[in-house]
PDB file of N, CA and C in Angstrom:
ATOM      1  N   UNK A   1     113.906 152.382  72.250  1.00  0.00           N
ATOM      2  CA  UNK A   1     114.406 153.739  72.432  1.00  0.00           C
ATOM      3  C   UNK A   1     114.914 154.295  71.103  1.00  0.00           C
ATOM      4  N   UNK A   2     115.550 153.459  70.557  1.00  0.00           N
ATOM      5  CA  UNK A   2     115.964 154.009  69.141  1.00  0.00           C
ATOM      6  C   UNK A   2     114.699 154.511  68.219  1.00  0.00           C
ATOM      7  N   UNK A   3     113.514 153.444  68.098  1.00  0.00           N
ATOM      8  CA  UNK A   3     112.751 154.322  67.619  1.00  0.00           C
ATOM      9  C   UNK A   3     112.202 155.554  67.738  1.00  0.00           C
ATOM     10  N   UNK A   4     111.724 156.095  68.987  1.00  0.00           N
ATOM     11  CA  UNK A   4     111.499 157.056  69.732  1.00  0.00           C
ATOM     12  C   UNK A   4     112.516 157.902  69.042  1.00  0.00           C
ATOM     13  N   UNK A   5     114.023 157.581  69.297  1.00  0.00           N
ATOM     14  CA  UNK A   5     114.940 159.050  69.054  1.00  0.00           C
ATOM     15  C   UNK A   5     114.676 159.139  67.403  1.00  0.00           C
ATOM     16  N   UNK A   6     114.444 158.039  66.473  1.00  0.00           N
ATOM     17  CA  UNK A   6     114.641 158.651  65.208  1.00  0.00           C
ATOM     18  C   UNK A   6     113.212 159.136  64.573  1.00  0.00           C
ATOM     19  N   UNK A   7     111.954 158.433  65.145  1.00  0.00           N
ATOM     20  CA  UNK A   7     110.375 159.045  64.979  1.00  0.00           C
ATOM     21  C   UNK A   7     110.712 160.692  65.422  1.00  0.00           C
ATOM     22  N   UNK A   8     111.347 160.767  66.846  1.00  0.00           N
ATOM     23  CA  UNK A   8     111.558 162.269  67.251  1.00  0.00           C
ATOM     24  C   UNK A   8     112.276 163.176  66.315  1.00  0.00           C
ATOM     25  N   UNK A   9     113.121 162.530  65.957  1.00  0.00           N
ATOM     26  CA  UNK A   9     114.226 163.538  65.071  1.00  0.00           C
ATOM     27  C   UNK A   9     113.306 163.657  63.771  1.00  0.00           C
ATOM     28  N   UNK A  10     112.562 162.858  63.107  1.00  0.00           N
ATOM     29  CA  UNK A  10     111.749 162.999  61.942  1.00  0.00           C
ATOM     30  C   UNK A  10     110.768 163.995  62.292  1.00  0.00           C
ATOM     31  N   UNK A  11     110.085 163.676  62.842  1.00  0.00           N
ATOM     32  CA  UNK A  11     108.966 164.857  63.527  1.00  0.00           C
ATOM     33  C   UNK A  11     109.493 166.059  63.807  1.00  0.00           C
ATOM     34  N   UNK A  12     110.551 165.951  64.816  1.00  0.00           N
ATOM     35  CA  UNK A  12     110.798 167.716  64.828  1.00  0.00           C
ATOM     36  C   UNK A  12     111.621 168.274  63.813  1.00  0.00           C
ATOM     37  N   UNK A  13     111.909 167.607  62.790  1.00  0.00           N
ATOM     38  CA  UNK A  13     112.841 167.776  61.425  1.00  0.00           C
ATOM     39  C   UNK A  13     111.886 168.466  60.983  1.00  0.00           C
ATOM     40  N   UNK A  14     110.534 168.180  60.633  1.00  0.00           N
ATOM     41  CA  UNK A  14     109.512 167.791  59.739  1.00  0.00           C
ATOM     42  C   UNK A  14     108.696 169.369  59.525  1.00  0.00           C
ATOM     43  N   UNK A  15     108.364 169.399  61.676  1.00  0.00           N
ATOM     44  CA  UNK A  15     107.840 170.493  62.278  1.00  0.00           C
ATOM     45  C   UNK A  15     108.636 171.901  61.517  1.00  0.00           C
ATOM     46  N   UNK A  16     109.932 171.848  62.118  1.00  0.00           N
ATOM     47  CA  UNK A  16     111.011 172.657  61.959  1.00  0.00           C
ATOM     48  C   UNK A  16     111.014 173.492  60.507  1.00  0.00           C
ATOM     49  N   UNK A  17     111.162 171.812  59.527  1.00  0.00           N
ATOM     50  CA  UNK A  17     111.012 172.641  58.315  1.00  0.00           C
ATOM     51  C   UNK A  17     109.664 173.401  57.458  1.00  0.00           C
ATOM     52  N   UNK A  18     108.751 173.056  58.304  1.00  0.00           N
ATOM     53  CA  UNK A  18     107.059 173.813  57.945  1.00  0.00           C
ATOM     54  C   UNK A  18     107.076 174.859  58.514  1.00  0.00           C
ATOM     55  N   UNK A  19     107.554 174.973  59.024  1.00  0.00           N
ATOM     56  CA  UNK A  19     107.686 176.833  60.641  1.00  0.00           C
ATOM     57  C   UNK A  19     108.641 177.326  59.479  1.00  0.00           C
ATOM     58  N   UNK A  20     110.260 176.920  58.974  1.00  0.00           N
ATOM     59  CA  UNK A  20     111.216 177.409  57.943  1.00  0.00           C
ATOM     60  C   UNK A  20     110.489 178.330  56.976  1.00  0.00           C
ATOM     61  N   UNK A  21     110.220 177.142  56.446  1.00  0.00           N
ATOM     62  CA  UNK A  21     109.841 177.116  54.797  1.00  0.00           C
ATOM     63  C   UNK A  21     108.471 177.718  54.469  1.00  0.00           C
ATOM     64  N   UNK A  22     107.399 177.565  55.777  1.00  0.00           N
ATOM     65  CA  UNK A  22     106.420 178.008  55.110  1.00  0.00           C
ATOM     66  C   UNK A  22     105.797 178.765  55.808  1.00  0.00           C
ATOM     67  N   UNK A  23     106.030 178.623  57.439  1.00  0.00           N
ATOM     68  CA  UNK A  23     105.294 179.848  58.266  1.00  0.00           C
ATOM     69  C   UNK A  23     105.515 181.246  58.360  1.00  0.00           C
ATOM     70  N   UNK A  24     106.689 181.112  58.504  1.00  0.00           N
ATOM     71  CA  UNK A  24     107.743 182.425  58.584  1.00  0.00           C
ATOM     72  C   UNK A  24     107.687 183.253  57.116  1.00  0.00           C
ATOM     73  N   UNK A  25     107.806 182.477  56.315  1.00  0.00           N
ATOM     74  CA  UNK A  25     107.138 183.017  54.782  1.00  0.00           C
ATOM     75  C   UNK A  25     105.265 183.894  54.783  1.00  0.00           C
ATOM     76  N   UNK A  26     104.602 183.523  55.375  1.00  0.00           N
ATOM     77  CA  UNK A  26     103.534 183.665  55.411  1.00  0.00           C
ATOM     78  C   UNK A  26     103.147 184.278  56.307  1.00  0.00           C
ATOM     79  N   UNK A  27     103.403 184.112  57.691  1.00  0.00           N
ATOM     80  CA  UNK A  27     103.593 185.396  58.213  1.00  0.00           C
ATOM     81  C   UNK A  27     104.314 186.262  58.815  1.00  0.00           C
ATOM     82  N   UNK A  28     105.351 186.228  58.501  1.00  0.00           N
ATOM     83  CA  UNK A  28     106.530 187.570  58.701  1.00  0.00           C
ATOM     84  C   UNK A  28     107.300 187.847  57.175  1.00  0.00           C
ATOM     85  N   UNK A  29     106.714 186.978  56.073  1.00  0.00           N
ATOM     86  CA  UNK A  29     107.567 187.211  54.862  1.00  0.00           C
ATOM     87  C   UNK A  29     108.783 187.454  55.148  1.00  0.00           C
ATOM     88  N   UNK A  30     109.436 186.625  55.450  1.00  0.00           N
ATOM     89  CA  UNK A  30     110.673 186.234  55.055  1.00  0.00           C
ATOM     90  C   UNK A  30     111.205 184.715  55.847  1.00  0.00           C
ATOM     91  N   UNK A  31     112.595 184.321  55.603  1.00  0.00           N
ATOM     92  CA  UNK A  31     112.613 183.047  55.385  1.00  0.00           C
ATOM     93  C   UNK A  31     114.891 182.991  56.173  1.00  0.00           C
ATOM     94  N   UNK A  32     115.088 181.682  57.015  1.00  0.00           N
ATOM     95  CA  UNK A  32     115.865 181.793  56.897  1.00  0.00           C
ATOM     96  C   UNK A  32     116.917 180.529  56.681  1.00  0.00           C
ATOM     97  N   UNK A  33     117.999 180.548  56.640  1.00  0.00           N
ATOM     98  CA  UNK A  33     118.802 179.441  56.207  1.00  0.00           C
ATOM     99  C   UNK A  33     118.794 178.181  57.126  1.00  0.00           C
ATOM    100  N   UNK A  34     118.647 177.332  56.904  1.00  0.00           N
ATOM    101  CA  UNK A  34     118.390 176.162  57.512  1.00  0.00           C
ATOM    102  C   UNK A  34     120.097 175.131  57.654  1.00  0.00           C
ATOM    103  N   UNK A  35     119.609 174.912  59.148  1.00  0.00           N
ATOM    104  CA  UNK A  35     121.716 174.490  59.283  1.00  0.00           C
ATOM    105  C   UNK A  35     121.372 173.308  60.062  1.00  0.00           C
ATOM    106  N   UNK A  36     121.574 171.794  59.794  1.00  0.00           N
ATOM    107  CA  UNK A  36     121.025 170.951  61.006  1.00  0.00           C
ATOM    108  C   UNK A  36     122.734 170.635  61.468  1.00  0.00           C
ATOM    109  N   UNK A  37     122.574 170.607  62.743  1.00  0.00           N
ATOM    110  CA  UNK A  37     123.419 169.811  63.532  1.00  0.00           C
ATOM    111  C   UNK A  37     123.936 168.634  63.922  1.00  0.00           C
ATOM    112  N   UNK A  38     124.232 167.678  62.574  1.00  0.00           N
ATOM    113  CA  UNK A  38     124.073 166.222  62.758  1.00  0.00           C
ATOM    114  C   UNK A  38     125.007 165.550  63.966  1.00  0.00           C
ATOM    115  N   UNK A  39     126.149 166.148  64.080  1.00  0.00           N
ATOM    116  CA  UNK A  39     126.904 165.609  64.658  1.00  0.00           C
ATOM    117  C   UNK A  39     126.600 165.862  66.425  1.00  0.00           C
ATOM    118  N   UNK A  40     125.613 167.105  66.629  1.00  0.00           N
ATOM    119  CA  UNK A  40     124.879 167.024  68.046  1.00  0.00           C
ATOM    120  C   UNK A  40     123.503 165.881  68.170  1.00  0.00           C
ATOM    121  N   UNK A  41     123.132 166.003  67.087  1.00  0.00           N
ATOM    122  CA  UNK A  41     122.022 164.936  66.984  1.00  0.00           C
ATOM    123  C   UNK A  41     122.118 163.240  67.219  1.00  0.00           C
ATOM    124  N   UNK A  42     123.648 163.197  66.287  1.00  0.00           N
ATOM    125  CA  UNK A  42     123.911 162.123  66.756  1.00  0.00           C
ATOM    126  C   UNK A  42     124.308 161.702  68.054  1.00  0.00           C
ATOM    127  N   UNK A  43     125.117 162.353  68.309  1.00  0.00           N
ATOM    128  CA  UNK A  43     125.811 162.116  69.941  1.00  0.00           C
ATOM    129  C   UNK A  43     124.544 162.171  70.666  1.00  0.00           C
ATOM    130  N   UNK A  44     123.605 163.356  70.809  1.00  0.00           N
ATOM    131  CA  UNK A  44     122.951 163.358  71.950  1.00  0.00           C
ATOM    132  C   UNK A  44     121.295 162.094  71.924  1.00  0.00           C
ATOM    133  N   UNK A  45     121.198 161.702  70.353  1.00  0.00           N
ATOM    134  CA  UNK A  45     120.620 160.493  69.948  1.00  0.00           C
ATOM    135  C   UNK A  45     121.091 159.523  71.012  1.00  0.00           C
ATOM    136  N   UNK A  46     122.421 159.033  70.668  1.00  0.00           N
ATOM    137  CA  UNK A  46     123.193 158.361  70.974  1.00  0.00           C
ATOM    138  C   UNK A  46     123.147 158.137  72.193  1.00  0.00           C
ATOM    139  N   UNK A  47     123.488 158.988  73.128  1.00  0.00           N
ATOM    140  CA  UNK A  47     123.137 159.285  74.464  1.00  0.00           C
ATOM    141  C   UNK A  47     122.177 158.787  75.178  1.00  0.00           C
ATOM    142  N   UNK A  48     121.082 159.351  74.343  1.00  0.00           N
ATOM    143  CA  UNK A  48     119.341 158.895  74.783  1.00  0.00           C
ATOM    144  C   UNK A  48     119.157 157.118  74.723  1.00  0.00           C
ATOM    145  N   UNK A  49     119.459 156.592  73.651  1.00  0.00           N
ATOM    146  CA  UNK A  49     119.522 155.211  73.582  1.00  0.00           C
ATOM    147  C   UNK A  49     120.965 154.633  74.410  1.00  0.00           C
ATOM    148  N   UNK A  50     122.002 155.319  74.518  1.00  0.00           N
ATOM    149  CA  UNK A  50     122.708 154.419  75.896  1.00  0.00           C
ATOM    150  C   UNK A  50     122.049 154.607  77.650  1.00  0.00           C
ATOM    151  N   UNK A  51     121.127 155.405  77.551  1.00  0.00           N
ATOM    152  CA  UNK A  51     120.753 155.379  78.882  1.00  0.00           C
ATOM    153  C   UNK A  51     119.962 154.667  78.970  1.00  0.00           C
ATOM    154  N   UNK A  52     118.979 154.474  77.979  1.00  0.00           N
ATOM    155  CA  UNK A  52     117.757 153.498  77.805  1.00  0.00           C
ATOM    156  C   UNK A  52     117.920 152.668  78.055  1.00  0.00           C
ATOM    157  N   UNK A  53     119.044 152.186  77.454  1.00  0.00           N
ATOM    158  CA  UNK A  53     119.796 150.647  77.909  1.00  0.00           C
ATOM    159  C   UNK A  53     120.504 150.321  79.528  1.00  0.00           C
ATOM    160  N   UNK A  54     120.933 151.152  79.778  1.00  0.00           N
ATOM    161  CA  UNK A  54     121.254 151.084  80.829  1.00  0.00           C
ATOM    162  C   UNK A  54     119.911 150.867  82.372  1.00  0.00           C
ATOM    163  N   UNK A  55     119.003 151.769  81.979  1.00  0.00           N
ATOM    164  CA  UNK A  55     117.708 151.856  82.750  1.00  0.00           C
ATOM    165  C   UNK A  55     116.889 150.677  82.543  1.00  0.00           C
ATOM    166  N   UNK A  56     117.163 150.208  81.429  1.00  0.00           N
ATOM    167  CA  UNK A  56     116.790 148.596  81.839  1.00  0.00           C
ATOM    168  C   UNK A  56     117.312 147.755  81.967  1.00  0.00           C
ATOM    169  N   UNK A  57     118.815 147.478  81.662  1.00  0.00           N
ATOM    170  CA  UNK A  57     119.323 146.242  82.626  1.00  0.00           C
ATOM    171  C   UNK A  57     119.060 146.791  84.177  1.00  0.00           C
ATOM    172  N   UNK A  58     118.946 147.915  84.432  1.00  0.00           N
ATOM    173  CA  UNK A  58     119.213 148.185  86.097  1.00  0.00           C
ATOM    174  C   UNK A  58     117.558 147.681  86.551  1.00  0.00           C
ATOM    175  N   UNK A  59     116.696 147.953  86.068  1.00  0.00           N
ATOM    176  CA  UNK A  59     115.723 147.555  86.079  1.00  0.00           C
ATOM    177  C   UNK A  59     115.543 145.950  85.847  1.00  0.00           C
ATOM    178  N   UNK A  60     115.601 145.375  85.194  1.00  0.00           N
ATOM    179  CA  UNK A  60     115.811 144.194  84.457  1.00  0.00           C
ATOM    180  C   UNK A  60     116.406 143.222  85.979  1.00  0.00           C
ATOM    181  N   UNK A  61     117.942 143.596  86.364  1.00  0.00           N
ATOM    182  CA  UNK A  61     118.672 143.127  87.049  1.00  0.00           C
ATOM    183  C   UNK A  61     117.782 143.649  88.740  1.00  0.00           C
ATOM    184  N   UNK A  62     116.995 144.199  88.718  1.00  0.00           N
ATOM    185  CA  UNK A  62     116.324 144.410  90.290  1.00  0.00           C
ATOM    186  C   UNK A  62     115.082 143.532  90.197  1.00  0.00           C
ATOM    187  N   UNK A  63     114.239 143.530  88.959  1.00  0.00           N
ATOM    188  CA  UNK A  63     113.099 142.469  88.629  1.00  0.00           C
ATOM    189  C   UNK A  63     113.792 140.694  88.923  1.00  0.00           C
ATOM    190  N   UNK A  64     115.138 140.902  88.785  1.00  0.00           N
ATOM    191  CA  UNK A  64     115.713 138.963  88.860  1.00  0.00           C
ATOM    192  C   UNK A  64     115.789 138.507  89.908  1.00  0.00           C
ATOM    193  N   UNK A  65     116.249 140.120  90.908  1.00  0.00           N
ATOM    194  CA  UNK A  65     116.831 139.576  91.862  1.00  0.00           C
ATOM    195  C   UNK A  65     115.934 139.005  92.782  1.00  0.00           C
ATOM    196  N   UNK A  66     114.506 138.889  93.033  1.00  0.00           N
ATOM    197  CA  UNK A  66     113.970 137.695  93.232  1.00  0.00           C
ATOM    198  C   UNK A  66     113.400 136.628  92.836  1.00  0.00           C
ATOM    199  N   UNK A  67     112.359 136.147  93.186  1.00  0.00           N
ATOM    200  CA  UNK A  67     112.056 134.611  92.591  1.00  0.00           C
ATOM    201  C   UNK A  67     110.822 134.908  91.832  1.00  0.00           C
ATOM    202  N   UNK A  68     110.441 134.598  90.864  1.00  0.00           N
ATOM    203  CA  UNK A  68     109.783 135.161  89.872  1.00  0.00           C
ATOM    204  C   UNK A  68     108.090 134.964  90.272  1.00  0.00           C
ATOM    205  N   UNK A  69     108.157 133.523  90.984  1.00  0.00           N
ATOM    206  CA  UNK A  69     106.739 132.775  92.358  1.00  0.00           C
ATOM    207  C   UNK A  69     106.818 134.374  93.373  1.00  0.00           C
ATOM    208  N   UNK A  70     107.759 134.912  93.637  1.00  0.00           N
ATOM    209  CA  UNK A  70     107.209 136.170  94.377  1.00  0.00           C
ATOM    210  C   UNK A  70     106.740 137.458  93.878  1.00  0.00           C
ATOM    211  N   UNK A  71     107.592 137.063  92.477  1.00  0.00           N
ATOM    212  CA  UNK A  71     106.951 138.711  91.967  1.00  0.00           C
ATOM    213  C   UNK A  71     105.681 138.618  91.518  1.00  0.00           C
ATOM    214  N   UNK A  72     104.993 137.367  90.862  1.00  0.00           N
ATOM    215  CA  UNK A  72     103.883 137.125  90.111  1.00  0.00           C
ATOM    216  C   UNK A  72     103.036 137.099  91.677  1.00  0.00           C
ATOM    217  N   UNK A  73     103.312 136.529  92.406  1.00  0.00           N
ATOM    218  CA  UNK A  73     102.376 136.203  93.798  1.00  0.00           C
ATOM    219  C   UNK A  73     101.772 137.821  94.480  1.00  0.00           C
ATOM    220  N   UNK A  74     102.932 138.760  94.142  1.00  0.00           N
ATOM    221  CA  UNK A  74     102.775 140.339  94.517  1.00  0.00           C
ATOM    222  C   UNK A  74     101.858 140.753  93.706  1.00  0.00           C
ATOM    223  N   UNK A  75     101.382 140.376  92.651  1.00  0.00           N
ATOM    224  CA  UNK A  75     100.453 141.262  91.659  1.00  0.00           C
ATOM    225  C   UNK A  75      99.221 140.817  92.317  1.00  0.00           C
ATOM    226  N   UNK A  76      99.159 139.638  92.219  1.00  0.00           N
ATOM    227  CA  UNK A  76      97.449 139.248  93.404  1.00  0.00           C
ATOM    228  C   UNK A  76      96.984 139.997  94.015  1.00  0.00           C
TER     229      UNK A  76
END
C-alpha cells in the first residue's frame, strides 16, 4: 500500500505539474502558483496505508480461522 500511495503522489505530482507549467501556458497563456499540501498528503497518505493494514489482518485473521486442509480442499 505504501507503494501505491507514494507511485500515486509521484504521478499526480508529475501530471499536475505538466497541466501547471506547461498546458495552461500553451493554451490559455498564462500560468499559476503552485502550493502543495504536504501536511494533507501526509495524513491522508497515512490514512490510506493504515487501512490497508487493517483490511488485511481482518482478512488475514478470517483466512486462519479455518483449517488450511479446508481452504485449499475449497479451491478444487
Amino acid at each position: 500500500a505504501g507503494v501505491g500511495v507514494v507511485g500515486g503522489l509521484l504521478a499526480g505530482g508529475a501530471i499536475g505539474l505538466v497541466l501547471i507549467e506547461v498546458v495552461n501556458r500553451q493554451s490559455f497563456h498564462w500560468s499559476m502558483d503552485l502550493h502543495v499540501p504536504w501536511l494533507s498528503l501526509l495524513l491522508f497518505g497515512g490514512g490510506l496505508v493504515a487501512l490497508a493494514a487493517v483490511a488485511a489482518v481482518l482478512a488475514g485473521r478470517q483466512a486462519m480461522a479455518h483449517s488450511a486442509v479446508l481452504a485449499v480442499r475449497e479451491d478444487w
